[in-house]
Protein backbone atom coordinates (compact mmCIF):
# COMPACT_ATOMS: atom_id res chain seq x y z
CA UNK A 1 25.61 9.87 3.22
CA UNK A 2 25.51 6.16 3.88
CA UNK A 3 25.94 4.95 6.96
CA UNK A 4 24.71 2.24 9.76
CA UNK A 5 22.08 3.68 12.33
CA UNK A 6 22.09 0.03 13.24
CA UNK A 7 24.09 -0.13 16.27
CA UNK A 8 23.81 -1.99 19.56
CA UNK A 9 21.97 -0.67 22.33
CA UNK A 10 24.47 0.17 24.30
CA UNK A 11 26.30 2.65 21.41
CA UNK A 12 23.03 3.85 20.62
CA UNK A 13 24.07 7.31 21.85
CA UNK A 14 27.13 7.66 19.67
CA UNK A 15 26.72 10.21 16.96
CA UNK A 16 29.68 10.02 15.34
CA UNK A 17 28.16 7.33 12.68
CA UNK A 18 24.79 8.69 11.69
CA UNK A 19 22.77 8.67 8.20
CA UNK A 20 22.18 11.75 6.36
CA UNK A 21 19.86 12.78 3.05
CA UNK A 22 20.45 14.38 0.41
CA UNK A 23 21.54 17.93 1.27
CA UNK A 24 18.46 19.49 -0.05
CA UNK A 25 15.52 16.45 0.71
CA UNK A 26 14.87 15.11 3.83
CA UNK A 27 13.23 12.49 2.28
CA UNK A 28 14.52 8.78 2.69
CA UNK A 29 13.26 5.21 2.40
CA UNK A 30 15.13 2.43 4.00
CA UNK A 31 14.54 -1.08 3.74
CA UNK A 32 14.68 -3.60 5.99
CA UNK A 33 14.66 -7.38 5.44
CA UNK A 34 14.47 -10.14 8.38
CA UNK A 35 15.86 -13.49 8.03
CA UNK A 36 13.16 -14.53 9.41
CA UNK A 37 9.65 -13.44 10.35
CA UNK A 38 9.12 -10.97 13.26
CA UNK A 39 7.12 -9.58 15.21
CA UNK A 40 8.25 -6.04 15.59
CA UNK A 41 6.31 -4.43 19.41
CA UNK A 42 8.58 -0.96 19.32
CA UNK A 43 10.73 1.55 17.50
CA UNK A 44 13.27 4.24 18.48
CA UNK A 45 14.58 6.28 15.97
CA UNK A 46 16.50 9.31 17.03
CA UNK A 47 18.46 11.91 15.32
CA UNK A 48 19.95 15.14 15.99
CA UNK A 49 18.52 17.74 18.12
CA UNK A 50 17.95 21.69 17.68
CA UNK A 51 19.65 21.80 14.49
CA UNK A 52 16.14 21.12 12.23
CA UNK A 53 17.73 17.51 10.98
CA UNK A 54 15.57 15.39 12.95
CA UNK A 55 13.07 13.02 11.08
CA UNK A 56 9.35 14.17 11.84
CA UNK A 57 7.41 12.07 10.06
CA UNK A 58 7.48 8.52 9.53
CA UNK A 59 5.74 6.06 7.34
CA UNK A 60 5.89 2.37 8.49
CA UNK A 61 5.20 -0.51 5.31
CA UNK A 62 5.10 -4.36 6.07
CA UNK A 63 6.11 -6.78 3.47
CA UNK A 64 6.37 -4.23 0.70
CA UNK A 65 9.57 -4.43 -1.55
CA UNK A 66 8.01 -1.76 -4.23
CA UNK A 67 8.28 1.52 -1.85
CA UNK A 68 10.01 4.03 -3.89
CA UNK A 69 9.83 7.82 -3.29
CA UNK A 70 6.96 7.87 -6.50
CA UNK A 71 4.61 5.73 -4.81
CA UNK A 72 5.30 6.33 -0.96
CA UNK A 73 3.21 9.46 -0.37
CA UNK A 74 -0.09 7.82 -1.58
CA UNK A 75 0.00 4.59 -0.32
CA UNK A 76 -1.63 3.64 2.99
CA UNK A 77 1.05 2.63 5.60
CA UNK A 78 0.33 0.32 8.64
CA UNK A 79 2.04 2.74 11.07
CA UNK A 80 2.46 6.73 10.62
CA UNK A 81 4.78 8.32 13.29
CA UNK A 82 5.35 11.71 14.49
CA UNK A 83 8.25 12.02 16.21
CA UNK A 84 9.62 13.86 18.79
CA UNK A 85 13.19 15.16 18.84
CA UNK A 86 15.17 12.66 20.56
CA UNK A 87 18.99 13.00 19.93
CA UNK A 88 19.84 10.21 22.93
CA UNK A 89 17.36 7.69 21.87
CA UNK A 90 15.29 7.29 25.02
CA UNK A 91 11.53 7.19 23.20
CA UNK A 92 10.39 3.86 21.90
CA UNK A 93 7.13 4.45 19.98
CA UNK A 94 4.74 1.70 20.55
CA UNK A 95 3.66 0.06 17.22
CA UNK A 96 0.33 -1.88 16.38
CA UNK A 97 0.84 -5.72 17.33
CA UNK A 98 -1.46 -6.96 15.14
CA UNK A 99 -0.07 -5.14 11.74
CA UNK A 100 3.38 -5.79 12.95
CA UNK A 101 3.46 -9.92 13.08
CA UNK A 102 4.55 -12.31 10.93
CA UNK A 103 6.61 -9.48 9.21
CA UNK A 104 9.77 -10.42 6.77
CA UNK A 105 10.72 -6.86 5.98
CA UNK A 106 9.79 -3.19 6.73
CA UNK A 107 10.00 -0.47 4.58
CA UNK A 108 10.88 3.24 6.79
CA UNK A 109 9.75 6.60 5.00
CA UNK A 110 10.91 9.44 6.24
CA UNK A 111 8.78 12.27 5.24
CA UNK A 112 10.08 15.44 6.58
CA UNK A 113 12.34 16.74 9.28
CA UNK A 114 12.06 19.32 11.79
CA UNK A 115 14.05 22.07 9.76
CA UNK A 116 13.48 20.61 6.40
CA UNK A 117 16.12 20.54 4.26
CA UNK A 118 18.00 17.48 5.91
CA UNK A 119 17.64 14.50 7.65
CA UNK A 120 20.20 12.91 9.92
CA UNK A 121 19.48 9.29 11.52
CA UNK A 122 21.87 8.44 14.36
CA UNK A 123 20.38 5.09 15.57
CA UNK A 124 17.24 3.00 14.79
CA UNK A 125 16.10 0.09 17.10
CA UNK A 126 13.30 -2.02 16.85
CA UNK A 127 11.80 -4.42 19.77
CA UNK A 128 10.07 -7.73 19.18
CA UNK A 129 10.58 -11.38 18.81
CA UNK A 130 11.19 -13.80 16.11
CA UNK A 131 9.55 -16.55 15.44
CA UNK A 132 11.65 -19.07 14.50
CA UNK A 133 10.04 -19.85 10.61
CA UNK A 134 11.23 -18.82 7.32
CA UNK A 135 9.46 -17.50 4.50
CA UNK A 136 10.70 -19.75 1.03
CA UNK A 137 9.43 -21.80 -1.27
CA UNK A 138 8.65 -25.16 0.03
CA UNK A 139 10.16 -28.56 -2.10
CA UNK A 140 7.78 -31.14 -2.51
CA UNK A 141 7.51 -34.20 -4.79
CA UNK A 142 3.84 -35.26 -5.86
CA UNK A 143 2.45 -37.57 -8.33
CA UNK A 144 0.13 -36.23 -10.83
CA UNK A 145 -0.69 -39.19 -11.84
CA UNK A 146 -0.06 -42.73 -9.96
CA UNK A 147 2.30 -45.03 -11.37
CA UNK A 148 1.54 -49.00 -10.52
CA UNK A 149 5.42 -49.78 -11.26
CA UNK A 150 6.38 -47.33 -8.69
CA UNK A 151 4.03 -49.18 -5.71
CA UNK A 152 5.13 -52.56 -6.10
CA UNK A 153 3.16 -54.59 -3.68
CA UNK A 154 4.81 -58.63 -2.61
CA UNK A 155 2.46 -61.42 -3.32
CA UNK A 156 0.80 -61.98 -0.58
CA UNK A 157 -1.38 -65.56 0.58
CA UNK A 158 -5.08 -64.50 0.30
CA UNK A 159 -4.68 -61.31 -2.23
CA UNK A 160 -7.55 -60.83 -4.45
CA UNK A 161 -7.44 -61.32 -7.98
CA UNK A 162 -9.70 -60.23 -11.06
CA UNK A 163 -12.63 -62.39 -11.77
């Protein structure tokens, strides 16, 4: 089921808009891209108590666009989180500063939840700062080669000259 665990602090205890796996996998990947880089210092995810839908497991990827659920599993992430059930979103899980800066996307993997079969997201924050750059290419102009015609220089009194 697709929906926004996105919300603003202050609805972060509203479960009426949540995200939800496939009925039979609890497995998910979400991506997310910054429009500019971050440094991420926390992350709350919380999800839906005593019912076995709350993510467990969580693998945490840094500027990695080629997570899919074939390759996820055996790659090394920065972070790996177990979580505790948390259905109003009070824990913020302290994340490594140093593999969290500079970042222009994250990649979430949810392994497993609590009862297995489902997963069910009702809010994901995530604590840091921006710093004000932007990854892109850059536009430059360069000359390979110089061009005399291009650098025209006036006659000046006292120039040299060829002898």
């Amino acid at each position: 089921t697709a929906a926004n665990p996105f919300k603003p602090f202050h609805e972060r205890q509203d479960h009426s808009r949540f995200l939800a796996s496939n009925d039979d996998d609890p497995e998910m990947i979400l991506f997310i891209p910054f429009t500019e880089a971050v440094s991420i210092k926390s992350i709350c995810i919380s999800g839906s108590s005593g019912d076995g839908t709350h993510p467990k497991t969580v693998k945490l990827f840094t500027n990695r666009e080629d997570i899919d659920f074939s390759n996820a599993n055996e790659l090394p992430a920065q972070q790996k989180l177990d979580l505790v059930e948390d259905d109003m979103a009070n824990i913020d899980y302290p994340l490594q500063v140093r593999k969290f800066q500079g970042v222009s996307s994250v990649t979430l993997f949810i392994e497993d939840s609590y009862g297995g079969d489902e997963t069910k997201i009702y809010y994901i924050g995530l604590k840091g700062e921006s710093k004000k750059w932007r990854h892109g290419v850059v536009e430059c102009v360069y000359e390979a080669r110089p061009q005399p015609a291009d650098h025209k220089v006036k006659d000046t009194i006292g120039s040299t000259s060829l002898i």
